[in-house]
PDB file of N, CA and C in Angstrom:
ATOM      1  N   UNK A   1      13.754   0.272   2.090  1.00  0.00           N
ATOM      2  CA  UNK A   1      13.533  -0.190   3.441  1.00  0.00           C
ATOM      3  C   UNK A   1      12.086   0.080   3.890  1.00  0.00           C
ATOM      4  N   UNK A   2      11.434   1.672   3.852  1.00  0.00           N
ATOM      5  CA  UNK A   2      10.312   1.579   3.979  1.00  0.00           C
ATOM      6  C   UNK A   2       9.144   0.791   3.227  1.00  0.00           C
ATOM      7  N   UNK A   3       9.485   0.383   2.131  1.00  0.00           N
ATOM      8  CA  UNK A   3       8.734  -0.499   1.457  1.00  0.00           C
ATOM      9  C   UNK A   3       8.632  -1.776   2.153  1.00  0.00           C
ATOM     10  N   UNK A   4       9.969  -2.287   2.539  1.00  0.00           N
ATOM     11  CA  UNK A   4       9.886  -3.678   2.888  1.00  0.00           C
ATOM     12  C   UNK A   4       9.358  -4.035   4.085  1.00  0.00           C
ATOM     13  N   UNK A   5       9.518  -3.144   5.110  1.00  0.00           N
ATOM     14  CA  UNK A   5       9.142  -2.972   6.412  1.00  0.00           C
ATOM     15  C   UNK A   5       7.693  -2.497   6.581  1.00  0.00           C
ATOM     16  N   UNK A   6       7.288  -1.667   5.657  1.00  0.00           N
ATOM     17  CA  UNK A   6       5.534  -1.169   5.805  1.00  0.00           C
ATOM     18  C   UNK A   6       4.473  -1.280   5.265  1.00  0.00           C
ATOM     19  N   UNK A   7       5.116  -1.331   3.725  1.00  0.00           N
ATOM     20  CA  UNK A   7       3.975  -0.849   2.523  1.00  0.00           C
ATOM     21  C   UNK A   7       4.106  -2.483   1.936  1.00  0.00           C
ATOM     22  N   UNK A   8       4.695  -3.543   1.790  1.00  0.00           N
ATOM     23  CA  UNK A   8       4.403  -4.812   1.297  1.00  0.00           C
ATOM     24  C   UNK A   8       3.749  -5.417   2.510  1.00  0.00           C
ATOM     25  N   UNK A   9       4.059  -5.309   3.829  1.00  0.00           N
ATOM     26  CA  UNK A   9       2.932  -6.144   4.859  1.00  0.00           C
ATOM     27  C   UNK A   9       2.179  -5.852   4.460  1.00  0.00           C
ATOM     28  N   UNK A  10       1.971  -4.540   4.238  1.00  0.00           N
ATOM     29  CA  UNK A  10       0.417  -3.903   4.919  1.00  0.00           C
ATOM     30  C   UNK A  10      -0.083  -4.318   3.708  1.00  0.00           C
ATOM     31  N   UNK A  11       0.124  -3.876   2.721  1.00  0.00           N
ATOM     32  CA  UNK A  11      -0.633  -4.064   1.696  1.00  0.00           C
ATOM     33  C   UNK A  11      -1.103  -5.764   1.242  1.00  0.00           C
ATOM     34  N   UNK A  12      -0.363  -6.369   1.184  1.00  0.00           N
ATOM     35  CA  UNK A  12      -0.389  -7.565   0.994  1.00  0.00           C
ATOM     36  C   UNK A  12      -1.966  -8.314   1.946  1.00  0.00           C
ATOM     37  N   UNK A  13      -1.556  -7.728   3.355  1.00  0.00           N
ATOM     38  CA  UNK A  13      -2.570  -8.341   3.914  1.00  0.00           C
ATOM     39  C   UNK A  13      -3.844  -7.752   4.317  1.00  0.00           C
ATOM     40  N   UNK A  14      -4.113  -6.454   3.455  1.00  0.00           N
ATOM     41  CA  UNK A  14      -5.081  -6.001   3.105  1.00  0.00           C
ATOM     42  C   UNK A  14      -5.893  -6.241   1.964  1.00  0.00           C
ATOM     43  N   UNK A  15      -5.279  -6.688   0.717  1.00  0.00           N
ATOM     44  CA  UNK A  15      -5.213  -7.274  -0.488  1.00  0.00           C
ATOM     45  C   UNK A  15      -5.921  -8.702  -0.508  1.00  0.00           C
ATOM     46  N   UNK A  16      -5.036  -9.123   0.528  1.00  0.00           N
ATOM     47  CA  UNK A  16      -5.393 -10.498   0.916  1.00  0.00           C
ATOM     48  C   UNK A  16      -6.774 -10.972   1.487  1.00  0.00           C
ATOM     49  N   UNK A  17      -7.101  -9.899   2.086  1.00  0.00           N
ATOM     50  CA  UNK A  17      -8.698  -9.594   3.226  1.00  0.00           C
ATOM     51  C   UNK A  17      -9.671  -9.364   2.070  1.00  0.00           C
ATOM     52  N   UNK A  18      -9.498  -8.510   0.960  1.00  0.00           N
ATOM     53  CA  UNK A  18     -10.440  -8.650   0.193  1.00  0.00           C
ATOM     54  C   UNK A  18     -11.356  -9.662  -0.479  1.00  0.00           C
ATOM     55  N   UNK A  19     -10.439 -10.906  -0.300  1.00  0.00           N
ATOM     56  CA  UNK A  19     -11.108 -11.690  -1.122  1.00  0.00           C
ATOM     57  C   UNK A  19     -11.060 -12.569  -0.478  1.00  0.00           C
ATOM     58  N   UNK A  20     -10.576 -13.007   0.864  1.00  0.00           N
ATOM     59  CA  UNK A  20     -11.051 -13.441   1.959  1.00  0.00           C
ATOM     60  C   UNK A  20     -11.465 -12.630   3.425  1.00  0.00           C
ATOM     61  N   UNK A  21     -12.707 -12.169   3.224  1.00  0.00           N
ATOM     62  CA  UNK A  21     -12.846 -10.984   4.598  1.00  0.00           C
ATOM     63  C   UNK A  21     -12.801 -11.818   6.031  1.00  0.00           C
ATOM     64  N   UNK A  22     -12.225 -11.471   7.121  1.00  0.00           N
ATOM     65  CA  UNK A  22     -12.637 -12.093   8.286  1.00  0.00           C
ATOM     66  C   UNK A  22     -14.143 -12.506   8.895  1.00  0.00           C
ATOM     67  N   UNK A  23     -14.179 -14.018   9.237  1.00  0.00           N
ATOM     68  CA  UNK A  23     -15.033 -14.027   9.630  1.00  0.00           C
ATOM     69  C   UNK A  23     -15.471 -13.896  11.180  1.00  0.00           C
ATOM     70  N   UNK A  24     -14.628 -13.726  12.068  1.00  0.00           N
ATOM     71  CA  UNK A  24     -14.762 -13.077  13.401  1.00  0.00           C
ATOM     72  C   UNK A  24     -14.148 -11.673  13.793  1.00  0.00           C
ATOM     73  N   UNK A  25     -14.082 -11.066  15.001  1.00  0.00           N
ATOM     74  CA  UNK A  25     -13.867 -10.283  15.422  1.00  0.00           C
ATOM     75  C   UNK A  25     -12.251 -10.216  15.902  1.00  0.00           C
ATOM     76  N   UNK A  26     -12.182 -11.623  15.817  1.00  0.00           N
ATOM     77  CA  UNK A  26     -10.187 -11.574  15.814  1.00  0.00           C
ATOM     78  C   UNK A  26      -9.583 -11.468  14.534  1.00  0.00           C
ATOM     79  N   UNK A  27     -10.333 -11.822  13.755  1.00  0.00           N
ATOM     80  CA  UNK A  27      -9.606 -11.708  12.595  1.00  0.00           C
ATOM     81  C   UNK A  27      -9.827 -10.012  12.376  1.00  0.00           C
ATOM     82  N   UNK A  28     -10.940  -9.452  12.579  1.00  0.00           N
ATOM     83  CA  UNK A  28     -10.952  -8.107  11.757  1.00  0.00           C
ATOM     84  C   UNK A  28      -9.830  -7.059  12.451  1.00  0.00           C
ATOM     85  N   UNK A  29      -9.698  -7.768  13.465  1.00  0.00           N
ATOM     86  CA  UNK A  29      -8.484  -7.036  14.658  1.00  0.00           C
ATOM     87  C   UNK A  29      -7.269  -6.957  14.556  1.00  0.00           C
ATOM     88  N   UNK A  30      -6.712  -8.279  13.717  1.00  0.00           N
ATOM     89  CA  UNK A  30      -5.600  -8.262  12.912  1.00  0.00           C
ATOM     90  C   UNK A  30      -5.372  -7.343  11.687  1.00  0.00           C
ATOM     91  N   UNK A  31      -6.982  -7.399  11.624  1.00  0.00           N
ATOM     92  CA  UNK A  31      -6.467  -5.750   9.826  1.00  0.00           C
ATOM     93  C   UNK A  31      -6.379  -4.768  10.254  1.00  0.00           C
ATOM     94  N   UNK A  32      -6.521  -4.336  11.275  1.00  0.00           N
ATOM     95  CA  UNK A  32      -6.462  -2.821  12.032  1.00  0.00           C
ATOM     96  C   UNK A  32      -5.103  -2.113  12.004  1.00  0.00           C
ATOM     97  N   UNK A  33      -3.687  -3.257  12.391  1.00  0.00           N
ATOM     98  CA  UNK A  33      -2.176  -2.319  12.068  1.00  0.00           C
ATOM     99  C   UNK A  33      -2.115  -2.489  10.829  1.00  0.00           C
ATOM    100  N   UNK A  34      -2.085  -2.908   9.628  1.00  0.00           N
ATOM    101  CA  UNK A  34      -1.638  -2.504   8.292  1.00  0.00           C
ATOM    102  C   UNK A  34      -2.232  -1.054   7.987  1.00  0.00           C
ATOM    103  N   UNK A  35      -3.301  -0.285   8.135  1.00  0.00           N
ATOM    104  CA  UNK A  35      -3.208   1.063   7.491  1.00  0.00           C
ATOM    105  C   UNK A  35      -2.685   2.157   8.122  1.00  0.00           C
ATOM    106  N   UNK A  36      -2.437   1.682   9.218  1.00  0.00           N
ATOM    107  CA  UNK A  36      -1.042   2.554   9.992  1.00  0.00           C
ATOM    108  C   UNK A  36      -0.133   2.188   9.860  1.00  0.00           C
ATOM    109  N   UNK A  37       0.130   0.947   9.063  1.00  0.00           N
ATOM    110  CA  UNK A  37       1.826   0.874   8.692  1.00  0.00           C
ATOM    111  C   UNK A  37       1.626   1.857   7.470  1.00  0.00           C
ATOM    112  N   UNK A  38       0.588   1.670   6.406  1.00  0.00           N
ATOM    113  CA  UNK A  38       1.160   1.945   5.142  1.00  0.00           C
ATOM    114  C   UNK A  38       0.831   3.778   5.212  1.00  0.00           C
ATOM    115  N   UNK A  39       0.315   4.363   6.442  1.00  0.00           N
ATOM    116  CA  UNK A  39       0.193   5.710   6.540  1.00  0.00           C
ATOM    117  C   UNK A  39       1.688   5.972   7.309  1.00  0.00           C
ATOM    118  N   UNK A  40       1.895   5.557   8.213  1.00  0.00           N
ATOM    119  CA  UNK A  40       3.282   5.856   8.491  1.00  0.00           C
ATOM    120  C   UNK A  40       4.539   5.383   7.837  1.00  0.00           C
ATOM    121  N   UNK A  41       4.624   4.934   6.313  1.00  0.00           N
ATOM    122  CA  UNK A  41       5.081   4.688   5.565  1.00  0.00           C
ATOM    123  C   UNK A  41       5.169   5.615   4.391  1.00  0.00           C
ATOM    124  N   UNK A  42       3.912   6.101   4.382  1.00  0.00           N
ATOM    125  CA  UNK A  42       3.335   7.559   3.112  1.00  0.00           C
ATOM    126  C   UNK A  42       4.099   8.817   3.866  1.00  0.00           C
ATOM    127  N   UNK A  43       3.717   8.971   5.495  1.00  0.00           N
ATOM    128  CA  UNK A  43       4.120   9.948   6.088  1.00  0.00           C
ATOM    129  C   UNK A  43       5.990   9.686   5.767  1.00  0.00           C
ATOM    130  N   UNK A  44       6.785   8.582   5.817  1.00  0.00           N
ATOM    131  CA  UNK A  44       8.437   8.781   5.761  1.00  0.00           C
ATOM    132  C   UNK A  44       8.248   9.212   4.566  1.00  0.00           C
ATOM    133  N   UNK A  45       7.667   8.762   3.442  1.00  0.00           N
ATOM    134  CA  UNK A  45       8.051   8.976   1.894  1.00  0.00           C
ATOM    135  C   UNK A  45       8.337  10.840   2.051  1.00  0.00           C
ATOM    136  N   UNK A  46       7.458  11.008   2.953  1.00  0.00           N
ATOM    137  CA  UNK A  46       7.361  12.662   2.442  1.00  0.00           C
ATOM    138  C   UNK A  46       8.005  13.100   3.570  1.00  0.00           C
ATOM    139  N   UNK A  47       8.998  12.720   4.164  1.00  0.00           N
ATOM    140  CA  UNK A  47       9.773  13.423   5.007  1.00  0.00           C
ATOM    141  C   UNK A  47      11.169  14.205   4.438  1.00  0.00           C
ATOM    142  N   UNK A  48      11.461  15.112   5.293  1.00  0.00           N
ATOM    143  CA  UNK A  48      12.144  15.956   4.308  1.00  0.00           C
ATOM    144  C   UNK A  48      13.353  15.360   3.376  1.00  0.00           C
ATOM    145  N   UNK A  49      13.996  14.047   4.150  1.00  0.00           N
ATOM    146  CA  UNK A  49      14.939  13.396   3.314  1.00  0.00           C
ATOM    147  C   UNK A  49      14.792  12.893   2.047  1.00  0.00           C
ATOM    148  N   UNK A  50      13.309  13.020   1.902  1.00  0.00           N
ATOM    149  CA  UNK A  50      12.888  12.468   0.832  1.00  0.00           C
ATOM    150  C   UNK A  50      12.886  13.448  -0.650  1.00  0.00           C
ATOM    151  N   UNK A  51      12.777  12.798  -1.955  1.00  0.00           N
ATOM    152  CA  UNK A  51      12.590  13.736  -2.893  1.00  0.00           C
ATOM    153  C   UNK A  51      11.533  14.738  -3.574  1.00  0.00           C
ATOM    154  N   UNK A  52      10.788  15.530  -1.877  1.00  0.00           N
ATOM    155  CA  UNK A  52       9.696  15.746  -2.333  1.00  0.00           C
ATOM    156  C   UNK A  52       9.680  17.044  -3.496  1.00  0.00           C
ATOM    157  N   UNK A  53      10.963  17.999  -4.262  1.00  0.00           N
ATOM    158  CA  UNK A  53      10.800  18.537  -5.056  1.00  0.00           C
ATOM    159  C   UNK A  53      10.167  17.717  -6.140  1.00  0.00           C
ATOM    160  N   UNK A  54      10.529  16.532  -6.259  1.00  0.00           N
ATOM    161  CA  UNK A  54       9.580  16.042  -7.700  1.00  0.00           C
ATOM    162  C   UNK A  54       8.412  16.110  -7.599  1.00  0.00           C
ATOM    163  N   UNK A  55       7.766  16.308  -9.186  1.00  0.00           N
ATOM    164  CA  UNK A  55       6.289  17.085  -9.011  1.00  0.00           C
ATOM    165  C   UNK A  55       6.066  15.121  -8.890  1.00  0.00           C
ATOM    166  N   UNK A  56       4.188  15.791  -7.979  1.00  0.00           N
ATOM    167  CA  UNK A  56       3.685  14.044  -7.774  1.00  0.00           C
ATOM    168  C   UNK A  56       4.344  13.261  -6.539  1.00  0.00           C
ATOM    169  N   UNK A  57       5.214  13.283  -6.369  1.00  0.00           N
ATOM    170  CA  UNK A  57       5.890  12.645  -5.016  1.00  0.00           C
ATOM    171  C   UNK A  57       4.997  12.898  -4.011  1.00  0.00           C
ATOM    172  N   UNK A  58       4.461  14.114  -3.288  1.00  0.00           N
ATOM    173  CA  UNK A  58       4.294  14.229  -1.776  1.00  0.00           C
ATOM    174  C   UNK A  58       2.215  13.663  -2.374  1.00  0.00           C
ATOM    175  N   UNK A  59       1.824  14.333  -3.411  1.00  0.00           N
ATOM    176  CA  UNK A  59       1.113  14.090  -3.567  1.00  0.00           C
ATOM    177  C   UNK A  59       0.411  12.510  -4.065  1.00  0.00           C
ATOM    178  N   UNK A  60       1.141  11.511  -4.572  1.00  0.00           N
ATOM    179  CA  UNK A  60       0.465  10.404  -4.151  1.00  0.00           C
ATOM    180  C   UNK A  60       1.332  10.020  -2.864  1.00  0.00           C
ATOM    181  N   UNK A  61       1.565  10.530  -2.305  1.00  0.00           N
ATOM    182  CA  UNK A  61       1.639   9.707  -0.590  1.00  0.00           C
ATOM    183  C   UNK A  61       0.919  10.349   0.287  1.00  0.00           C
ATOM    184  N   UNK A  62      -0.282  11.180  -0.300  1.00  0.00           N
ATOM    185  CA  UNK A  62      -0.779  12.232   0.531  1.00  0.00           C
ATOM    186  C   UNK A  62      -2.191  11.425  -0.032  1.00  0.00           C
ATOM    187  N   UNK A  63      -2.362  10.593  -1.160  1.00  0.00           N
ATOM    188  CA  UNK A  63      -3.202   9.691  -1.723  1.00  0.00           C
ATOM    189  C   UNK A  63      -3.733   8.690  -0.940  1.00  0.00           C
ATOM    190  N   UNK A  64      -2.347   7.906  -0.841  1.00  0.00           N
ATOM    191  CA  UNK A  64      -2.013   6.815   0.050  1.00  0.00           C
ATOM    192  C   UNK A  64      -2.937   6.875   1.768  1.00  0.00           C
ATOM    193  N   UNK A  65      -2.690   8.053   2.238  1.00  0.00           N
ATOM    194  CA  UNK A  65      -2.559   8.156   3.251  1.00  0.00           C
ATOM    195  C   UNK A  65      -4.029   8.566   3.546  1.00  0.00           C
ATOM    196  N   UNK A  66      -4.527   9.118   2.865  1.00  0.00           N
ATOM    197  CA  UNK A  66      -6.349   9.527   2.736  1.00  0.00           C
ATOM    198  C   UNK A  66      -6.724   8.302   2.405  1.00  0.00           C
ATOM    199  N   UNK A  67      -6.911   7.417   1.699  1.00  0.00           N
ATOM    200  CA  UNK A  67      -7.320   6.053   1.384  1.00  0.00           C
ATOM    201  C   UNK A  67      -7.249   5.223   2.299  1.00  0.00           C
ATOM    202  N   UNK A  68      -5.467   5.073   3.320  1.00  0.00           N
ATOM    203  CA  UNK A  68      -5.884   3.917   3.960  1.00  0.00           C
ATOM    204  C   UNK A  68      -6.478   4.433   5.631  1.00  0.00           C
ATOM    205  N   UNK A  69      -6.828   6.004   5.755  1.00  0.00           N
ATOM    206  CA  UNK A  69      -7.628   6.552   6.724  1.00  0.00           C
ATOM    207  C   UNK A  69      -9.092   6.057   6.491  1.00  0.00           C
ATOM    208  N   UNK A  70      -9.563   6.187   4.979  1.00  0.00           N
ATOM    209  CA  UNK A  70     -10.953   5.174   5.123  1.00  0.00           C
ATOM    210  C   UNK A  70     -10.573   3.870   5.145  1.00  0.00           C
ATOM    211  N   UNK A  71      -9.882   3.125   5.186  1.00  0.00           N
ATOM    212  CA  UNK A  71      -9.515   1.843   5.058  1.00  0.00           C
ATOM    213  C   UNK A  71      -9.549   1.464   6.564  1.00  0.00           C
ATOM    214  N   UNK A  72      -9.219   2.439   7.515  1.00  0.00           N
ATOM    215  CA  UNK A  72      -9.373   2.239   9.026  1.00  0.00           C
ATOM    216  C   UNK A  72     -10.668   2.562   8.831  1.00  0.00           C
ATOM    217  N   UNK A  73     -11.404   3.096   8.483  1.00  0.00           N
ATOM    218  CA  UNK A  73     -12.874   3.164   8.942  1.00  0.00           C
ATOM    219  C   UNK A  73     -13.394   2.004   8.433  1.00  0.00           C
ATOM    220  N   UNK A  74     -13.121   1.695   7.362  1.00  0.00           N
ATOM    221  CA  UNK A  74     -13.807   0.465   6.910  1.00  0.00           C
ATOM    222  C   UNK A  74     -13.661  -0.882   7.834  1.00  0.00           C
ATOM    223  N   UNK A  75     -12.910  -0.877   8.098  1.00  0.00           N
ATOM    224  CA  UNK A  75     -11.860  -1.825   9.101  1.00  0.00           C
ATOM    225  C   UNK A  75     -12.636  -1.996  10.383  1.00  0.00           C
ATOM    226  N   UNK A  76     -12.600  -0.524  11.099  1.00  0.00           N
ATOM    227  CA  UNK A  76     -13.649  -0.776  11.982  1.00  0.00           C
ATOM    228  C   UNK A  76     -14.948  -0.642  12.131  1.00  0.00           C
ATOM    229  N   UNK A  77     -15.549  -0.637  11.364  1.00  0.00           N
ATOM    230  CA  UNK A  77     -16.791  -1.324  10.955  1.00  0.00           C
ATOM    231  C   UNK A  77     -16.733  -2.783  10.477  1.00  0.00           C
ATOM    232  N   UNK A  78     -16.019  -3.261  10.347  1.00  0.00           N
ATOM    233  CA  UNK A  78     -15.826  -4.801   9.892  1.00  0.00           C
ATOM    234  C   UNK A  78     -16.884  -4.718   8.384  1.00  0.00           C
ATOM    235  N   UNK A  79     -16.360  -3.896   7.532  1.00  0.00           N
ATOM    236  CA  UNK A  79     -16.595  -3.450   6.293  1.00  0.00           C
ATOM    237  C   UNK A  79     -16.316  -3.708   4.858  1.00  0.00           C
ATOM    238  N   UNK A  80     -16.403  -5.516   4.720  1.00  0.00           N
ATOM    239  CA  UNK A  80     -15.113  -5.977   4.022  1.00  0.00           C
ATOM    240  C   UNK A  80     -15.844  -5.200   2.027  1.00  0.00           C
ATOM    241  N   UNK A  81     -16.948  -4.775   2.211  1.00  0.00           N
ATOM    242  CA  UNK A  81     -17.144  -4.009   0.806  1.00  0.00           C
ATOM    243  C   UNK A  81     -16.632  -2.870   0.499  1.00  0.00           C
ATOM    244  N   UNK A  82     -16.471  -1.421   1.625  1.00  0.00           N
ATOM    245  CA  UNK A  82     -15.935  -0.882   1.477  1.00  0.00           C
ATOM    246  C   UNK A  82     -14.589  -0.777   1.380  1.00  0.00           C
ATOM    247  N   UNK A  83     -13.532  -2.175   2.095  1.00  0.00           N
ATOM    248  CA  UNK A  83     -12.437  -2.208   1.908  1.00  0.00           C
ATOM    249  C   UNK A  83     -11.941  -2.306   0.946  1.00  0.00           C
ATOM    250  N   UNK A  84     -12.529  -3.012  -0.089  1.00  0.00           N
ATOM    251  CA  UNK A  84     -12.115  -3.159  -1.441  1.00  0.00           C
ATOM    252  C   UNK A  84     -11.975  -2.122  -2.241  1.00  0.00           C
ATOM    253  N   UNK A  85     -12.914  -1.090  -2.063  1.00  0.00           N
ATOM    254  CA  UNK A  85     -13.266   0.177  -2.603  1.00  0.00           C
ATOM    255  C   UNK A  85     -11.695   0.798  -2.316  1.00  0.00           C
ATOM    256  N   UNK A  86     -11.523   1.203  -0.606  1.00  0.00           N
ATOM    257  CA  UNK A  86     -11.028   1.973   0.244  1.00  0.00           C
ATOM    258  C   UNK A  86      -9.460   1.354  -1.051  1.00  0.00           C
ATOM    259  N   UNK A  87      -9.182   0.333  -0.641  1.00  0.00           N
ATOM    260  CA  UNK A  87      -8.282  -0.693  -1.296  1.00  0.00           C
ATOM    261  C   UNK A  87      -7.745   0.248  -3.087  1.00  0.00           C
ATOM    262  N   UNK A  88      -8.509   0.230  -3.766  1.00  0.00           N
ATOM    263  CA  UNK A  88      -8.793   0.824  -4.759  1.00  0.00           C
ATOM    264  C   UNK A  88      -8.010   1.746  -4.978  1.00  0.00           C
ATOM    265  N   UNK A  89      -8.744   2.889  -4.060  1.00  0.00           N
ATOM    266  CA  UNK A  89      -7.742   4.457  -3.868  1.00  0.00           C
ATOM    267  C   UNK A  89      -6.498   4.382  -3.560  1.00  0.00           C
ATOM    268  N   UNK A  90      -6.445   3.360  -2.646  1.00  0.00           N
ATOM    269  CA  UNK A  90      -5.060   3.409  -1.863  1.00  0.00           C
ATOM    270  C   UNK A  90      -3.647   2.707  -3.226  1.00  0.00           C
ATOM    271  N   UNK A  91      -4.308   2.027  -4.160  1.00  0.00           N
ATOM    272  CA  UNK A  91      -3.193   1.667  -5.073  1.00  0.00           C
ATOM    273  C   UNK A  91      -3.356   2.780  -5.797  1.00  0.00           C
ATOM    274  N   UNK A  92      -4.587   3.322  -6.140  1.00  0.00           N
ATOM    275  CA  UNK A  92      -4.440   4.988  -7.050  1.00  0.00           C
ATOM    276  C   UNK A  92      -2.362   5.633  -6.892  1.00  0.00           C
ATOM    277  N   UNK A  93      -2.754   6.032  -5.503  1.00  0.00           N
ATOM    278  CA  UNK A  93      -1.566   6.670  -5.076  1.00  0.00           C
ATOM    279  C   UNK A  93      -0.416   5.515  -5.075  1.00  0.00           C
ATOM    280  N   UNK A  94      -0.157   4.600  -4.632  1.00  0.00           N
ATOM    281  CA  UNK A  94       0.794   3.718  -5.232  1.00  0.00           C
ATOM    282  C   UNK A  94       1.053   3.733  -6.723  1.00  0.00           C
ATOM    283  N   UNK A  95       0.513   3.643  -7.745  1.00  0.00           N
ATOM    284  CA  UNK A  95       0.494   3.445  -8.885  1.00  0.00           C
ATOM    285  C   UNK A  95       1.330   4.462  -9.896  1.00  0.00           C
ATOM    286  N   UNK A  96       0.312   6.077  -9.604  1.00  0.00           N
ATOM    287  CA  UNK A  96       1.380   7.372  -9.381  1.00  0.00           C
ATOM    288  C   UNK A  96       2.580   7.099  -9.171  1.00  0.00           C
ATOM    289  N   UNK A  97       2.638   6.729  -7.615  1.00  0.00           N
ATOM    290  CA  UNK A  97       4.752   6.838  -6.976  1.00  0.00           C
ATOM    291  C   UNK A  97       5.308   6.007  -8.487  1.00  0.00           C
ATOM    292  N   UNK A  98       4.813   4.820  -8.727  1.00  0.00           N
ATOM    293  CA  UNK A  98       5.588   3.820  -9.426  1.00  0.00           C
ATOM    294  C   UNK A  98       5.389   4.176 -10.466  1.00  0.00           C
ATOM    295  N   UNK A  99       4.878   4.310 -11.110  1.00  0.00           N
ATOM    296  CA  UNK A  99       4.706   5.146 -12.610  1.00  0.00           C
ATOM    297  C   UNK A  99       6.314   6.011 -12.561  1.00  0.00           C
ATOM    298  N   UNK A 100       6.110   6.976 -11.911  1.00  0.00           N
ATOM    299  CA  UNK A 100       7.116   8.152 -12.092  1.00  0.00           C
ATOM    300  C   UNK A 100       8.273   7.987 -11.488  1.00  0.00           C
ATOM    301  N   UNK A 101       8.367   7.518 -10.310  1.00  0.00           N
ATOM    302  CA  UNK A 101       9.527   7.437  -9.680  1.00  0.00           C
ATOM    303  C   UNK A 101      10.442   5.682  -9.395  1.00  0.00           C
ATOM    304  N   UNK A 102       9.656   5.155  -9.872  1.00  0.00           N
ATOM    305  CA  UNK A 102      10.232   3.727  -9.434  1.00  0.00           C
ATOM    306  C   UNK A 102      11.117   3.345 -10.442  1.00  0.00           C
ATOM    307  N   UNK A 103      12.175   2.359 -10.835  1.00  0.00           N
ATOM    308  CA  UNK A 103      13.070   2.060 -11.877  1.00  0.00           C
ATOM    309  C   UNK A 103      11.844   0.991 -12.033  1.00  0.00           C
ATOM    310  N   UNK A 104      11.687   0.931 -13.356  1.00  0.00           N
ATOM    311  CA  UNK A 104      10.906   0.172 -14.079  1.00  0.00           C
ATOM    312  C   UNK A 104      11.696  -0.507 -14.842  1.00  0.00           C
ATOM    313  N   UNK A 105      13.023  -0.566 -15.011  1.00  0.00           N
ATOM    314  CA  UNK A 105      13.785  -1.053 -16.410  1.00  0.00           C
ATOM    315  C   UNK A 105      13.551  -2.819 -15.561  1.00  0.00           C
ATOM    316  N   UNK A 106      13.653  -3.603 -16.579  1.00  0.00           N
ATOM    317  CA  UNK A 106      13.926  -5.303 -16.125  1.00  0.00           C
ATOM    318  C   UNK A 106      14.963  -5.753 -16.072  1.00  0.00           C
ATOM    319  N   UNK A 107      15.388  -5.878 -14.463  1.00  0.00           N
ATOM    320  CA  UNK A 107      16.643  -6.228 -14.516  1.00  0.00           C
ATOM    321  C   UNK A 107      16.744  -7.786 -15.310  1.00  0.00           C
ATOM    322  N   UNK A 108      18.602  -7.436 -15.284  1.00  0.00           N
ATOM    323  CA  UNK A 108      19.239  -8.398 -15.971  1.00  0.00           C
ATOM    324  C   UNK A 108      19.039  -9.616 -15.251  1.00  0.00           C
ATOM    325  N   UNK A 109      19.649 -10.473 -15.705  1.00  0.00           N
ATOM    326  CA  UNK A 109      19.552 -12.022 -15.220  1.00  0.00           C
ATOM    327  C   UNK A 109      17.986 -12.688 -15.006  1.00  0.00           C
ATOM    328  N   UNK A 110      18.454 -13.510 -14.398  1.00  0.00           N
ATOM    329  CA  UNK A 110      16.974 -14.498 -14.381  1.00  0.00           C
ATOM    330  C   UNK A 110      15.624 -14.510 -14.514  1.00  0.00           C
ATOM    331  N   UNK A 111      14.896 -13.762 -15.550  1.00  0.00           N
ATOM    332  CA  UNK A 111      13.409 -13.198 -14.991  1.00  0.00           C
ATOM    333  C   UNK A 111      12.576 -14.397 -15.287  1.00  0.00           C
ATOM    334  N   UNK A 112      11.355 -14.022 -14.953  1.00  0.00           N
ATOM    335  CA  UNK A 112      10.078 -15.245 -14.982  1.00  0.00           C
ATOM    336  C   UNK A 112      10.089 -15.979 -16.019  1.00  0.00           C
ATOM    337  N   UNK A 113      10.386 -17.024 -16.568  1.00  0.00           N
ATOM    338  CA  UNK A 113       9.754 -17.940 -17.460  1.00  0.00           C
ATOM    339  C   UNK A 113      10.725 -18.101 -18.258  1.00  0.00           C
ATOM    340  N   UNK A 114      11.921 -17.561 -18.123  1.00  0.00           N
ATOM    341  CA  UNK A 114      13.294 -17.722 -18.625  1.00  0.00           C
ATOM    342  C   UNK A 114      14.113 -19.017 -18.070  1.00  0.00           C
ATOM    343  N   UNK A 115      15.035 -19.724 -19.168  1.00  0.00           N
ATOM    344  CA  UNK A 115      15.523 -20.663 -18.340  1.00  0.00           C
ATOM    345  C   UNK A 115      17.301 -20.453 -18.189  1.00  0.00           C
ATOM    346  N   UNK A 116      17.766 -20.534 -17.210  1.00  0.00           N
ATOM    347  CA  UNK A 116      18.898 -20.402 -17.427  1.00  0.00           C
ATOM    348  C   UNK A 116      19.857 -21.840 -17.937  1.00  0.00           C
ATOM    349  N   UNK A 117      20.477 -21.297 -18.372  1.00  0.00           N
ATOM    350  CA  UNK A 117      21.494 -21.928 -19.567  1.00  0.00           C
ATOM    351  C   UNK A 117      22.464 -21.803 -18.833  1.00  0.00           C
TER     352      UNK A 117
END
């Protein structure tokens, strides 16, 4: 749920800014809530319900959450070089969570480029 609700907006349309940066001041205004979604998204991961005995858990969401704090600075500076950078770090700590904790197996049924029969 927190994924679907915080960390795919945000990210997506931060992702998205990189390689098209805003060219006005409304647009850069619109990138301003995604790194407070995906920090108040890092902050649930590590709430106590969460599994923070696993080693690595609190610490890439503690990744996450330092990255997309420069990602607001970059942001407001209308900074679209450093965002990419900022951008960078911030999948660091994503990458971690999913590495270790995410089910990686491929689910069954229909995947990409498969045809069903």
């Amino acid at each position: 749920d927190v994924m679907h609700a915080y960390v795919i907006p945000g990210s997506e349309t931060l992702f998205a800014a990189e390689s098209e940066p805003p060219e006005d001041a409304e647009g850069w205004a619109r990138l301003r809530p995604p790194p407070q979604d995906l920090t108040t998204a890092a902050q649930l991961l590590k709430s106590p319900a969460r599994p923070q005995s696993r080693d690595g858990w609190v610490k890439a969401a503690d990744t996450v959450i330092a990255a997309t704090r420069q990602t607001a600075k970059a942001l407001s500076e209308n900074n679209a070089e450093d965002l990419v950078f900022t951008d960078g770090d911030m999948m660091t700590g994503c990458t971690e969570c999913h590495q270790k904790f995410r089910d990686m197996k491929v689910p069954e049924g229909h995947l990409v480029g498969e045809n069903p029969t």
